[in-house]
Every structure is written in structure tokens, then in C-alpha cells.
N, C-alpha and C. Protein backbone atom coordinates (compact mmCIF):
# COMPACT_ATOMS: atom_id res chain seq x y z
N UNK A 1 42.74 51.63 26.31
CA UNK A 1 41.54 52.31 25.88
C UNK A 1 41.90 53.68 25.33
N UNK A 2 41.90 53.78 24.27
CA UNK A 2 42.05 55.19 23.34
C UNK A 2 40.84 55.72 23.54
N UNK A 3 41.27 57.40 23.83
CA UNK A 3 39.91 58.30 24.00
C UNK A 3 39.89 58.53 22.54
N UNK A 4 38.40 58.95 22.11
CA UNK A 4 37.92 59.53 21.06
C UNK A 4 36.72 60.85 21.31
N UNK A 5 36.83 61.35 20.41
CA UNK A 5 36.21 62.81 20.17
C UNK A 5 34.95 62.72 20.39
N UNK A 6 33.74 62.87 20.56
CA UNK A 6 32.88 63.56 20.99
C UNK A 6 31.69 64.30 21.04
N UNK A 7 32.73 65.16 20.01
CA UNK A 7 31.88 66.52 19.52
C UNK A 7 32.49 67.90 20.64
N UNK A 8 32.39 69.04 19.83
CA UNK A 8 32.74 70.17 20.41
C UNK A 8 34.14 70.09 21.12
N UNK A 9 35.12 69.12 20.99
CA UNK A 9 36.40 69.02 21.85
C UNK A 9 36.31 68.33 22.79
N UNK A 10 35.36 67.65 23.33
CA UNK A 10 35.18 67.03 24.57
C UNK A 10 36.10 65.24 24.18
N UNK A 11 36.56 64.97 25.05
CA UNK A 11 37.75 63.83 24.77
C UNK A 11 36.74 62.49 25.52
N UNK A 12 36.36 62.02 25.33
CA UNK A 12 36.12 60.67 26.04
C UNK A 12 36.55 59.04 25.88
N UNK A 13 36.40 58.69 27.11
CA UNK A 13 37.25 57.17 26.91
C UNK A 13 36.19 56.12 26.52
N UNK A 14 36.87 54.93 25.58
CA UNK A 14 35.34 54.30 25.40
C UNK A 14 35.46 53.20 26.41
N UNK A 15 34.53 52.68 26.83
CA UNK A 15 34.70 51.67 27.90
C UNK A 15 34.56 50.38 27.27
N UNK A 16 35.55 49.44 27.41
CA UNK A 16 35.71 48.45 26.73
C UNK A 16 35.69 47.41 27.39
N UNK A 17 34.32 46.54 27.32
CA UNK A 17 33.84 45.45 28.22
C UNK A 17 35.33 43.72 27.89
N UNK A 18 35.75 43.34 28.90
CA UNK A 18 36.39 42.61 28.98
C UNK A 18 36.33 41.50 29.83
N UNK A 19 36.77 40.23 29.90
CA UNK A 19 36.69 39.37 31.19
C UNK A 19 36.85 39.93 32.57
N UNK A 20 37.55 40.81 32.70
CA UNK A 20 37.81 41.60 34.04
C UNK A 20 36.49 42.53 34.68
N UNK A 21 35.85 43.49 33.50
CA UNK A 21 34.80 43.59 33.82
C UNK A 21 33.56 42.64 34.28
N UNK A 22 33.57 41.77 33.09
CA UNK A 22 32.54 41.02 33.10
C UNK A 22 32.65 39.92 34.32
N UNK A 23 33.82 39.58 34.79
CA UNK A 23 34.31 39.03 36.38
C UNK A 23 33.71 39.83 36.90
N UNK A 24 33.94 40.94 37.31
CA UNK A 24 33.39 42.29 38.60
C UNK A 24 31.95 42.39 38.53
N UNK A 25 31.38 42.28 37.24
CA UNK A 25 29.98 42.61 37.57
C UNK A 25 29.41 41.49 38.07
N UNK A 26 29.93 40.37 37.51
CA UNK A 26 29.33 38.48 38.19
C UNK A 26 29.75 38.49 39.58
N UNK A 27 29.84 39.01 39.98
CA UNK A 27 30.78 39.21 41.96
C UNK A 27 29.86 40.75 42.59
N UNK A 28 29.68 40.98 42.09
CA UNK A 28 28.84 42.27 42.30
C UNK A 28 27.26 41.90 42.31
N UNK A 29 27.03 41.21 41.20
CA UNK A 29 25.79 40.65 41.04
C UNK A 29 25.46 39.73 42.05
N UNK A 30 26.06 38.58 42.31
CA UNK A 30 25.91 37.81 43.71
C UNK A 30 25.69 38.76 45.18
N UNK A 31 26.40 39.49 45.15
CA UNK A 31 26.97 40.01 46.26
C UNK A 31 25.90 40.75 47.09
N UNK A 32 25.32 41.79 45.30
CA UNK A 32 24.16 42.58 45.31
C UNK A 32 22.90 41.79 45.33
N UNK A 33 23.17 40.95 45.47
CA UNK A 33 21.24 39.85 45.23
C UNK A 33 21.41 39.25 46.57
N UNK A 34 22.50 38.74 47.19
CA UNK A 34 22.38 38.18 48.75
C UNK A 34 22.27 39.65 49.43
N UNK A 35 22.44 40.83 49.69
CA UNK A 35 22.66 41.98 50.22
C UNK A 35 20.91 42.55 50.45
N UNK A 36 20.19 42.03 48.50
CA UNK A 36 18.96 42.57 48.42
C UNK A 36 17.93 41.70 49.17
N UNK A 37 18.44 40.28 49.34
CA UNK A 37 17.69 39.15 49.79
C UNK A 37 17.76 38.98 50.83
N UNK A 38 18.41 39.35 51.58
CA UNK A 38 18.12 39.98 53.31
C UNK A 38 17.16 40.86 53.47
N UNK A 39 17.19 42.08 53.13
CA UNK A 39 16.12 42.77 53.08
C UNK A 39 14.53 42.60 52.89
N UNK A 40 14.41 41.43 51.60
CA UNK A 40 13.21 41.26 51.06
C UNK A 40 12.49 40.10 52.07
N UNK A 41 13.59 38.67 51.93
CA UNK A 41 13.44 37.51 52.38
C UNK A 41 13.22 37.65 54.09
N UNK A 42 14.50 38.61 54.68
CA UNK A 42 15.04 38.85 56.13
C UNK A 42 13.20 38.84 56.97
N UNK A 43 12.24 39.45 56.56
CA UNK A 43 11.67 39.90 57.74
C UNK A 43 10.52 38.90 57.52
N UNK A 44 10.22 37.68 56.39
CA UNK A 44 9.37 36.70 56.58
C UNK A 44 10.30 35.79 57.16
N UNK A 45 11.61 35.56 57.25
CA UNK A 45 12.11 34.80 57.86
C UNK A 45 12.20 34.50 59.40
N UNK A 46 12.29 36.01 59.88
CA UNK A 46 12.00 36.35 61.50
C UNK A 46 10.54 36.06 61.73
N UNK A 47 9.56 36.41 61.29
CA UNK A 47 8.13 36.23 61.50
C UNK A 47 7.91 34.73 61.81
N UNK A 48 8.06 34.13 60.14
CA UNK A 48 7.07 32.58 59.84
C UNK A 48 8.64 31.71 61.06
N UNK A 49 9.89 32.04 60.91
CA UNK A 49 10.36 30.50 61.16
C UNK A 49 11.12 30.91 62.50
N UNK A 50 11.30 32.15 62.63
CA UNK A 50 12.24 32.20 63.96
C UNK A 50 10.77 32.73 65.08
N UNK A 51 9.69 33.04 64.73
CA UNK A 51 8.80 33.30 65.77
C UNK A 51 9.14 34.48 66.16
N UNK A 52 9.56 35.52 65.65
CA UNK A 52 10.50 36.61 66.20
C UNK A 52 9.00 37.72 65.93
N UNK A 53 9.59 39.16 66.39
CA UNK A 53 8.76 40.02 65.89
C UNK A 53 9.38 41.19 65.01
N UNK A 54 8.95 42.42 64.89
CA UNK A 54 9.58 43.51 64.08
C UNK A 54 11.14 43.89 65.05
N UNK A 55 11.11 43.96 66.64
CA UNK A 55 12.36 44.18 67.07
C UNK A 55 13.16 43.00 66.90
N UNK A 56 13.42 41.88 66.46
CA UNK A 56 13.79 40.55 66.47
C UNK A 56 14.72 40.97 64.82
N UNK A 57 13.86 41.34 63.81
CA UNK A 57 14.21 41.69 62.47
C UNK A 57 15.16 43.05 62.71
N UNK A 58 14.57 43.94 63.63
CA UNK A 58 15.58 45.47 63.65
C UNK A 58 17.30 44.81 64.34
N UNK A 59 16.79 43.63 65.40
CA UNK A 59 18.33 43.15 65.66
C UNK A 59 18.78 42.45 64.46
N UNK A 60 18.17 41.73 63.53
CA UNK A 60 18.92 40.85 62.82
C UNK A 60 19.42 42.30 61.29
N UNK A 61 19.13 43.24 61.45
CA UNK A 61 19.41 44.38 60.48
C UNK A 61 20.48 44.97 61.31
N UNK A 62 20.43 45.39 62.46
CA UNK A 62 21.54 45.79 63.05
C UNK A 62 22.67 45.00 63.02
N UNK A 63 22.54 43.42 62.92
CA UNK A 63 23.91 42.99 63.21
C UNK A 63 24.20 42.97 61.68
N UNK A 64 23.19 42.88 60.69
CA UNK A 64 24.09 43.29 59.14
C UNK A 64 25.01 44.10 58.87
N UNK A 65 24.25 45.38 59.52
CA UNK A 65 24.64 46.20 59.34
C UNK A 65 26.24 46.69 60.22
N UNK A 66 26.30 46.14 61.18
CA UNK A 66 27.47 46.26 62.22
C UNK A 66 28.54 45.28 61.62
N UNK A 67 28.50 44.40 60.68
CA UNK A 67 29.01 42.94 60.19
C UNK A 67 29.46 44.21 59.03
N UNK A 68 28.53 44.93 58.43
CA UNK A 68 29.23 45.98 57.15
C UNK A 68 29.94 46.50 57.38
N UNK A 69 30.27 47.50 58.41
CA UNK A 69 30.86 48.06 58.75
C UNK A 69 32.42 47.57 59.66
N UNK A 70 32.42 46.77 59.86
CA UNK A 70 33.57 45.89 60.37
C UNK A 70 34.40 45.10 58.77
N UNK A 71 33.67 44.81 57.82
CA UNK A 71 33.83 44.24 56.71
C UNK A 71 34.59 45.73 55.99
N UNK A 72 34.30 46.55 56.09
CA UNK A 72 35.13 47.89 54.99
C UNK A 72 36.44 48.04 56.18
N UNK A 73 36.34 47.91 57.16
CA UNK A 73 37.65 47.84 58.34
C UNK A 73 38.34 46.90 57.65
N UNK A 74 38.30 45.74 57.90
CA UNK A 74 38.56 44.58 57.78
C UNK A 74 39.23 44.79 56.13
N UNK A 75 38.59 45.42 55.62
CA UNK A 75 39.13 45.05 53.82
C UNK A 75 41.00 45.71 53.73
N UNK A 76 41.32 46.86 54.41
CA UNK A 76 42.51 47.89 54.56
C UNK A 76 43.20 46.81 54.97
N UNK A 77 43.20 45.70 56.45
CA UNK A 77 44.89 45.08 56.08
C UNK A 77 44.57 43.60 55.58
N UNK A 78 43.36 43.17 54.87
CA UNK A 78 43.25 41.80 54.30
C UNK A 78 43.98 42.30 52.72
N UNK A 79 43.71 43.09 52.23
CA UNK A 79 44.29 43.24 50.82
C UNK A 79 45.59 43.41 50.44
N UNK A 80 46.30 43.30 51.91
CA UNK A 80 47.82 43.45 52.39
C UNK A 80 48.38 41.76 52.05
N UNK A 81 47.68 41.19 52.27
CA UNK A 81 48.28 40.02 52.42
C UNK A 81 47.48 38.72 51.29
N UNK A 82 47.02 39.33 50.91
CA UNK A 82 45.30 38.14 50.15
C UNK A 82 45.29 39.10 49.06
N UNK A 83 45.40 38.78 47.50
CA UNK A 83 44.72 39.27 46.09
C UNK A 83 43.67 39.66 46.81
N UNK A 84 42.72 40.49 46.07
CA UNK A 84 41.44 41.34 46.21
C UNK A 84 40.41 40.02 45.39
N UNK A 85 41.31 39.50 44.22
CA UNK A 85 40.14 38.38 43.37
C UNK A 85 39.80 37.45 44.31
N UNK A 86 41.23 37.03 44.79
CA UNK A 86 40.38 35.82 46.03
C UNK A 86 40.32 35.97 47.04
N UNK A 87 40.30 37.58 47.72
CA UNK A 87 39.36 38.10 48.39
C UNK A 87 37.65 37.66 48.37
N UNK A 88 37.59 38.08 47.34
CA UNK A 88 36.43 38.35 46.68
C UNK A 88 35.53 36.64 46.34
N UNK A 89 36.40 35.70 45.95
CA UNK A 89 36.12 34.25 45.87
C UNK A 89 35.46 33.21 47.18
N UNK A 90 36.47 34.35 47.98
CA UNK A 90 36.67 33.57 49.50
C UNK A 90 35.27 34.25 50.23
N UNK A 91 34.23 35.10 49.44
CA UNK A 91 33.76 36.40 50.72
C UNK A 91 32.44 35.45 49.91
N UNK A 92 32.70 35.55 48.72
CA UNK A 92 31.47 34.49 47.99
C UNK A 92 31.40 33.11 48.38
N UNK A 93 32.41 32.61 48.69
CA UNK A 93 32.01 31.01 49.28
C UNK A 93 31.52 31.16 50.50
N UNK A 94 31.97 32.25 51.58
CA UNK A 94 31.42 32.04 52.74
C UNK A 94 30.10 32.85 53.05
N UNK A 95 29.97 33.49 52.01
CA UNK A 95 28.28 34.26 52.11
C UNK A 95 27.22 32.91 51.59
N UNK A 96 27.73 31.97 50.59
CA UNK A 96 27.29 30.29 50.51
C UNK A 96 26.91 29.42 51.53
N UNK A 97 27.74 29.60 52.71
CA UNK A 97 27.85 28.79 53.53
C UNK A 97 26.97 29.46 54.83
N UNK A 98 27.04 30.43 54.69
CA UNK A 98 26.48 31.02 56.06
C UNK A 98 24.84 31.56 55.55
N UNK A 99 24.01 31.11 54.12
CA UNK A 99 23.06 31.63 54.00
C UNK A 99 22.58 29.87 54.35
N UNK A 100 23.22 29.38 53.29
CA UNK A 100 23.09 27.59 53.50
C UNK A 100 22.81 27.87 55.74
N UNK A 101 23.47 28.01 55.85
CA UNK A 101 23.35 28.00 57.30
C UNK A 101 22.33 28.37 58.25
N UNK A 102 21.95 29.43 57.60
CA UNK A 102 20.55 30.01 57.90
C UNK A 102 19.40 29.07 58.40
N UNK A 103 19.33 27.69 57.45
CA UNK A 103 18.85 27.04 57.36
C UNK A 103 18.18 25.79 58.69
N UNK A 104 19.64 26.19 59.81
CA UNK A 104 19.57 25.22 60.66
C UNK A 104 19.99 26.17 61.94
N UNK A 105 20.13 27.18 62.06
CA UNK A 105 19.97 28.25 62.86
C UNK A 105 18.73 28.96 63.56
N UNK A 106 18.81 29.06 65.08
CA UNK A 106 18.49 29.81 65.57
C UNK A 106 18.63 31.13 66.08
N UNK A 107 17.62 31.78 67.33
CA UNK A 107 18.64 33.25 67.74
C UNK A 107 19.49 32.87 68.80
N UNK A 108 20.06 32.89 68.94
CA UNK A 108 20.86 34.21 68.70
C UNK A 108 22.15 34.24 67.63
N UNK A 109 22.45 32.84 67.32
CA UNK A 109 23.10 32.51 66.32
C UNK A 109 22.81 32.95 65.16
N UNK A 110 21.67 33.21 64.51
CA UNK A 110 21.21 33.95 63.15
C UNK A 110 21.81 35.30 63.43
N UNK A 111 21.87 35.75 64.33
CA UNK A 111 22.26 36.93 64.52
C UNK A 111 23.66 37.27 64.18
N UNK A 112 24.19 36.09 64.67
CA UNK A 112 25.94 36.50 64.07
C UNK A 112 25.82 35.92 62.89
N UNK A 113 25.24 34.82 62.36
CA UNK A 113 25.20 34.75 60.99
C UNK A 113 25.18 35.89 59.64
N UNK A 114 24.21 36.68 60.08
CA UNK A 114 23.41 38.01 59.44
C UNK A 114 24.87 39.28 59.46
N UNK A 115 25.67 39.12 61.04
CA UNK A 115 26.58 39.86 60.79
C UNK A 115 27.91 39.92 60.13
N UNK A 116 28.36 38.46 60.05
CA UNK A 116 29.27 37.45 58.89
C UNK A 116 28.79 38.15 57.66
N UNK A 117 27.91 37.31 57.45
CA UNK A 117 27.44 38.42 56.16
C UNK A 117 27.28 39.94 55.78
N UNK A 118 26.92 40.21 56.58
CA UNK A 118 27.54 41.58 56.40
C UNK A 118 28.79 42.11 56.34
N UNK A 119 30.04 41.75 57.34
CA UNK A 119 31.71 41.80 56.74
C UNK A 119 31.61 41.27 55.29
N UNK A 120 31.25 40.10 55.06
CA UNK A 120 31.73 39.34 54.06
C UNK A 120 30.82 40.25 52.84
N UNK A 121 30.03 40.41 52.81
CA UNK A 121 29.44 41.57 51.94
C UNK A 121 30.51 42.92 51.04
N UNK A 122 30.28 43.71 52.63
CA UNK A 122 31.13 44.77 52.17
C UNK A 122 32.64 44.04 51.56
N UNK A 123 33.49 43.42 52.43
CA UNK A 123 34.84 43.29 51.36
C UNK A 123 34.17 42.87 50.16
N UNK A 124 34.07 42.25 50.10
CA UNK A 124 33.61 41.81 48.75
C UNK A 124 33.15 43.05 47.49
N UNK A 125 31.87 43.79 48.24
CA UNK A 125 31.36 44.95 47.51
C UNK A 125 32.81 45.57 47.54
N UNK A 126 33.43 45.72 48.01
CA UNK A 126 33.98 47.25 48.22
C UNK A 126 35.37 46.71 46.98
N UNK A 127 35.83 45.83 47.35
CA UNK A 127 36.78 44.89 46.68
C UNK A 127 36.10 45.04 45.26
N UNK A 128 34.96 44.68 45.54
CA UNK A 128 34.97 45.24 43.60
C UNK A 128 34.96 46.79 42.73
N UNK A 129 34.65 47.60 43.84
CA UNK A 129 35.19 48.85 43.87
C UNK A 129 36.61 49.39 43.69
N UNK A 130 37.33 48.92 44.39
CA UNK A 130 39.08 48.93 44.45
C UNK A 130 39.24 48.58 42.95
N UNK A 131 39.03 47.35 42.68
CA UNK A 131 39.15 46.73 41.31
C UNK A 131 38.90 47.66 40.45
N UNK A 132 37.39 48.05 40.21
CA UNK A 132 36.92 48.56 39.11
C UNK A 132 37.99 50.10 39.28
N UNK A 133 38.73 50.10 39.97
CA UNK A 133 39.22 51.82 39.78
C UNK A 133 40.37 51.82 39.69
N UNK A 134 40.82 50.20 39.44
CA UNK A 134 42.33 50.04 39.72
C UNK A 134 42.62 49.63 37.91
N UNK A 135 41.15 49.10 37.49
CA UNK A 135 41.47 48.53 36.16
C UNK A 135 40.96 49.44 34.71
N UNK A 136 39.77 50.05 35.55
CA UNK A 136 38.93 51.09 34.33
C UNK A 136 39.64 52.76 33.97
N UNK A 137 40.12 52.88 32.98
CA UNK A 137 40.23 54.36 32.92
C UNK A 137 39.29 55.21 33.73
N UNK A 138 39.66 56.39 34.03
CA UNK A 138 39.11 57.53 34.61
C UNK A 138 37.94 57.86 34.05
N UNK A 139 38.00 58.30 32.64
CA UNK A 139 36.88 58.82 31.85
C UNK A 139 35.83 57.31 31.59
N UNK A 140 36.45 56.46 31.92
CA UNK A 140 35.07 55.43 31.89
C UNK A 140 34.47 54.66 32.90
N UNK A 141 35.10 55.15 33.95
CA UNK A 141 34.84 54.72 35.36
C UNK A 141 33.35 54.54 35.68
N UNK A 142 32.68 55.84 35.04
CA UNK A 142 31.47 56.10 35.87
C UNK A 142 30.50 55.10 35.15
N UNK A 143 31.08 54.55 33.56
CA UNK A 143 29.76 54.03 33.05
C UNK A 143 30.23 52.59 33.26
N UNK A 144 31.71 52.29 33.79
CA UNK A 144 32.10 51.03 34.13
C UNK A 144 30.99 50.35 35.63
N UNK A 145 30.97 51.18 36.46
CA UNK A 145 30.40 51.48 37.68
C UNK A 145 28.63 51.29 37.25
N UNK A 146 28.36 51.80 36.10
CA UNK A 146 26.51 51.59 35.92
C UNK A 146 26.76 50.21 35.49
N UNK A 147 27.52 50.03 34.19
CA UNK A 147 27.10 48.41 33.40
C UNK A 147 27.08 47.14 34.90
N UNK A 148 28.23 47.54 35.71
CA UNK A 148 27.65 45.96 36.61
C UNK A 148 26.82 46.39 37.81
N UNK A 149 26.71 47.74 38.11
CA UNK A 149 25.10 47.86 39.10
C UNK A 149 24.48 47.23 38.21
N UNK A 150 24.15 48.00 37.34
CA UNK A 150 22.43 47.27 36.40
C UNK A 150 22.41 45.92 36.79
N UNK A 151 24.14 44.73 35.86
CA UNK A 151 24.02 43.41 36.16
C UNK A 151 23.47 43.11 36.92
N UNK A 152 23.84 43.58 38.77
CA UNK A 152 23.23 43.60 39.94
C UNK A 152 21.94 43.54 40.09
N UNK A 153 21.22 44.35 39.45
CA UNK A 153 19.64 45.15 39.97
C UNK A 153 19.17 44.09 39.13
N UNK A 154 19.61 43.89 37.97
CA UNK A 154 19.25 42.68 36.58
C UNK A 154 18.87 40.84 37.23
N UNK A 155 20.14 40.56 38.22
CA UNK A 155 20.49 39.39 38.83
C UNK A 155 19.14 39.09 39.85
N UNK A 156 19.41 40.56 40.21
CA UNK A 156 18.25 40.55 41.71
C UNK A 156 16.85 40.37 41.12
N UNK A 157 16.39 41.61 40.08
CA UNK A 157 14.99 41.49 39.84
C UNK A 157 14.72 40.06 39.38
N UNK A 158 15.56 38.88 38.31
CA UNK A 158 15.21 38.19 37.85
C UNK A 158 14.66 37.22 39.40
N UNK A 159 15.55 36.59 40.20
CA UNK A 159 15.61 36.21 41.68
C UNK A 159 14.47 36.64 42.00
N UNK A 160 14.27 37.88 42.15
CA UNK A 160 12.90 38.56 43.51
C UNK A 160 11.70 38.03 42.36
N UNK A 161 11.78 38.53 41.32
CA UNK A 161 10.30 37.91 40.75
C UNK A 161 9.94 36.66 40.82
N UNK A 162 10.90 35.34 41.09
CA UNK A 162 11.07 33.90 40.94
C UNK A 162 10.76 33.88 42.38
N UNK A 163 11.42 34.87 43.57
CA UNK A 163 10.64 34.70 44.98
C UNK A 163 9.45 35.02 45.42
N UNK A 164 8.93 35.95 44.51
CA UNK A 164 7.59 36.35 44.24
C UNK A 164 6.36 35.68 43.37
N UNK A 165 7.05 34.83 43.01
CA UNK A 165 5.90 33.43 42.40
C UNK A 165 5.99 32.37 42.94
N UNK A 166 6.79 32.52 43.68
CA UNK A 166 6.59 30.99 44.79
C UNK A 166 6.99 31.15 46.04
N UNK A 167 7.23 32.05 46.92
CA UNK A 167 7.35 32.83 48.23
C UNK A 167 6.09 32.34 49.49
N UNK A 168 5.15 31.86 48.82
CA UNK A 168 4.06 31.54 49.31
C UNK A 168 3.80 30.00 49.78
N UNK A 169 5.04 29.54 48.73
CA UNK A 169 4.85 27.52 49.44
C UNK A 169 6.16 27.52 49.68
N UNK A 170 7.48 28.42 49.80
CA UNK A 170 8.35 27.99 50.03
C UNK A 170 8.97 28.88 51.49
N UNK A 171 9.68 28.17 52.56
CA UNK A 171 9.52 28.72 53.41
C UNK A 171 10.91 29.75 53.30
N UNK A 172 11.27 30.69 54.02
CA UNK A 172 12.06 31.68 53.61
C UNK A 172 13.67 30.93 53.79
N UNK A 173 13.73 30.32 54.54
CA UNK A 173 15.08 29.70 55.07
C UNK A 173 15.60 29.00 53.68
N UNK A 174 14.38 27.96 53.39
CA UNK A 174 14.90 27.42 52.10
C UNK A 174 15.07 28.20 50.76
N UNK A 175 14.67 29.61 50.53
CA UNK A 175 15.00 30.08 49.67
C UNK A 175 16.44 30.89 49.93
N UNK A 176 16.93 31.28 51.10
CA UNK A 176 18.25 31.19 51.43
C UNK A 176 19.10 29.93 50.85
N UNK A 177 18.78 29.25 51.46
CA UNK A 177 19.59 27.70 51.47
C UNK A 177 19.68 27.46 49.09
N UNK A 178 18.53 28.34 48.69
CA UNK A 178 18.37 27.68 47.09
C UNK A 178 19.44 28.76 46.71
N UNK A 179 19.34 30.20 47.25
CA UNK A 179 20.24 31.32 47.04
C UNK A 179 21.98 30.66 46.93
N UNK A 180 22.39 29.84 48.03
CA UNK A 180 23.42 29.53 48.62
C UNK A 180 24.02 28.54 47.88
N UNK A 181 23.10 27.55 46.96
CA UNK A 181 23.47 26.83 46.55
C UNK A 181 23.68 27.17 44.87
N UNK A 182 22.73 28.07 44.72
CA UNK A 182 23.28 28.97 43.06
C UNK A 182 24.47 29.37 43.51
N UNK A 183 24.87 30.64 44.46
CA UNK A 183 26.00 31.17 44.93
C UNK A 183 26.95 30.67 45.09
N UNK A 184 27.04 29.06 45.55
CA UNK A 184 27.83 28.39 45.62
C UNK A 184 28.98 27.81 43.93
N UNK A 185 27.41 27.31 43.66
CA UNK A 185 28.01 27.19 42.13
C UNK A 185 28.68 28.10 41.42
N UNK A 186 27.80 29.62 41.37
CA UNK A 186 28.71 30.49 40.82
C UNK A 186 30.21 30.71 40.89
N UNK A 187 30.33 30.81 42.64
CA UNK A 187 31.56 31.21 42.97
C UNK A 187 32.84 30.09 42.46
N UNK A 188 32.28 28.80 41.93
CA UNK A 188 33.30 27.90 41.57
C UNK A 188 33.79 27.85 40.09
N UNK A 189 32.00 28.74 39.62
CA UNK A 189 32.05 29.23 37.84
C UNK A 189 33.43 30.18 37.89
N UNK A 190 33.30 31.19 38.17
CA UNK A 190 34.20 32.37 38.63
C UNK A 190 36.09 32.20 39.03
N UNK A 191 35.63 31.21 40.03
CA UNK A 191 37.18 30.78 40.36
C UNK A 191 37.86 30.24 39.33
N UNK A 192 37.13 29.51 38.24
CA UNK A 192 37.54 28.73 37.32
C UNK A 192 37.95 29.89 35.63
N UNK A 193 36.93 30.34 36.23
CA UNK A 193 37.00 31.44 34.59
C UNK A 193 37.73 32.77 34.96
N UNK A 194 38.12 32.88 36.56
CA UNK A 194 39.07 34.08 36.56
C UNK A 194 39.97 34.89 36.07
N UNK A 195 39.48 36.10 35.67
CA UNK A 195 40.54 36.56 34.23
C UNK A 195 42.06 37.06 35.33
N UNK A 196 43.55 36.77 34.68
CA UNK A 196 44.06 37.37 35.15
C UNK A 196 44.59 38.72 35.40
N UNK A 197 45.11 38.47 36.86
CA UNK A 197 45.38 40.51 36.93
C UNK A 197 46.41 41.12 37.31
């Protein structure tokens, strides 16, 4: 990536969209739409199918959230021994399997489910972080970093509006389980079209 001028002397890099990018933001985008779909989906799911109440949902957020935080631990000696890409392949098949899972789960088992996902989240998120800073120039980092949020927020809104027109006949588990099975597919799109690195 050759920097170019500007105006007034200011040097900037141009950011030059490539399979590598366009990999990171499709892994980001999943990652970021199962992450957002806990949140949205998470607390009709505790209500209508687990019978739970608002403290039932604050445990199933806590163990996300404790599952995140073990997942950015967890990323320092997995990237020792495991690529970060199929890091990242492996964190997407099993966020597949464990939303699919959702499906036939109870508590207290949803509970470690919710926190799986959460490790498997963060490496994943964070893994595409490492990436994006390992592959993007400096000076284009920051707009490398917006183009696949947006993808993200892009992936999700299309999803939440499609859960928001039919949220009402479909019960929350199975829109996990429909999540899991796009996710699934993706992650095999991805494995297959993996740019090398």
C-alpha cells in the first residue's frame, strides 16, 4: 500500500480492500450478529421457553460475559500453537453448534452454553483484531477497523429486522438453531475461500 498526498503535506495510506480483509470482516460479521443475538433474542428466550425470570437472564449474561473474558485469556497461548485463521474457523463452527444447542437445553446447562460462547466469541473477535493489525498498514488501520464493523452492524441489522418480522410465531430457540445453521454454512463458505497468510 503506497501512501499518497492529501493536501497540505499530510501523507496517507490508501486502504486497499482484499480477500484478507474481506475474510475478517465475514468472521467479524458472524461473530458480531451471534454476540448481538444474545442480547436481543437472550431475554425472550429465558422468559417464553426456559420459564426463567429477569435474574435467570442476568445469570445467563453473566456467564457470557465470564465465557468473554476467559476467551481473551485463552486467545495468548492458543495462537502459540493453532493459526489465528483456524482459530477463528474453529470458534465459528463451535459458536454453530452450541447455538444449534440451545435448542435442546436446559438450566443450568444453557448457562454454560451462553459461557462457551462467550470464550468462543472473544477469540474469535479478538483474533480478528490481531489479524487486522498484523495485515493493515498503520495509516489505514483505523478505516480498515470501520469497513468490517459496519459489515457487522450491516449483517446484524439485516438478521434483527428479519427477527423482527417474524419474532412473534417463531419461538426464540429456533431462531438460534436458524442463526446456527446460516453460521454453520458460512463458516464452511470461509474455510473454503480462505485467503492465504
Amino acid at each position: 500500500m503506497a501512501p499518497h498526498h492529501c493536501g497540505a503535506g499530510s501523507i496517507r495510506s490508501k486502504l486497499h480492500v482484499d480477500a484478507r480483509l474481506v475474510y475478517l470482516g465475514a468472521v467479524y460479521a458472524f461473530l458480531f450478529t451471534g454476540g448481538m443475538l444474545v442480547s436481543v433474542v437472550g431475554p425472550g428466550f429465558v422468559l417464553e421457553e426456559l420459564r426463567g425470570d429477569a435474574v435467570d437472564f442476568g445469570q445467563l449474561e453473566s456467564a457470557w460475559s465470564a465465557g468473554s473474558i476467559l476467551g481473551v485469556l485463552l486467545l495468548m497461548p492458543l495462537v502459540r500453537v493453532v493459526k489465528i485463521c483456524v482459530l477463528q474457523l474453529v470458534a465459528l463452527a463451535l459458536t454453530a453448534m452450541f447455538f444449534a444447542l440451545l435448542k435442546v437445553l436446559d438450566l443450568p446447562l444453557v448457562l454454560v452454553a451462553f459461557a462457551i460462547l462467550g470464550v468462543l466469541y472473544n477469540l474469535g473477535r479478538v483474533g480478528v483484531e490481531v489479524m487486522l493489525q498484523s495485515t493493515v498498514p498503520g495509516p489505514a488501520l483505523g478505516r480498515a477497523k470501520g469497513a468490517v464493523h459496519c459489515v457487522g452492524v450491516l449483517l446484524g441489522l439485516v438478521l434483527f429486522g428479519i427477527i423482527a418480522a417474524v419474532a412473534d410465531d417463531i419461538p426464540p430457540s429456533t431462531i438460534f438453531l436458524t442463526f446456527a445453521a446460516i453460521l454453520a454454512a458460512g463458516a464452511i463458505v470461509l474455510s473454503l475461500c480462505r485467503p492465504r497468510v
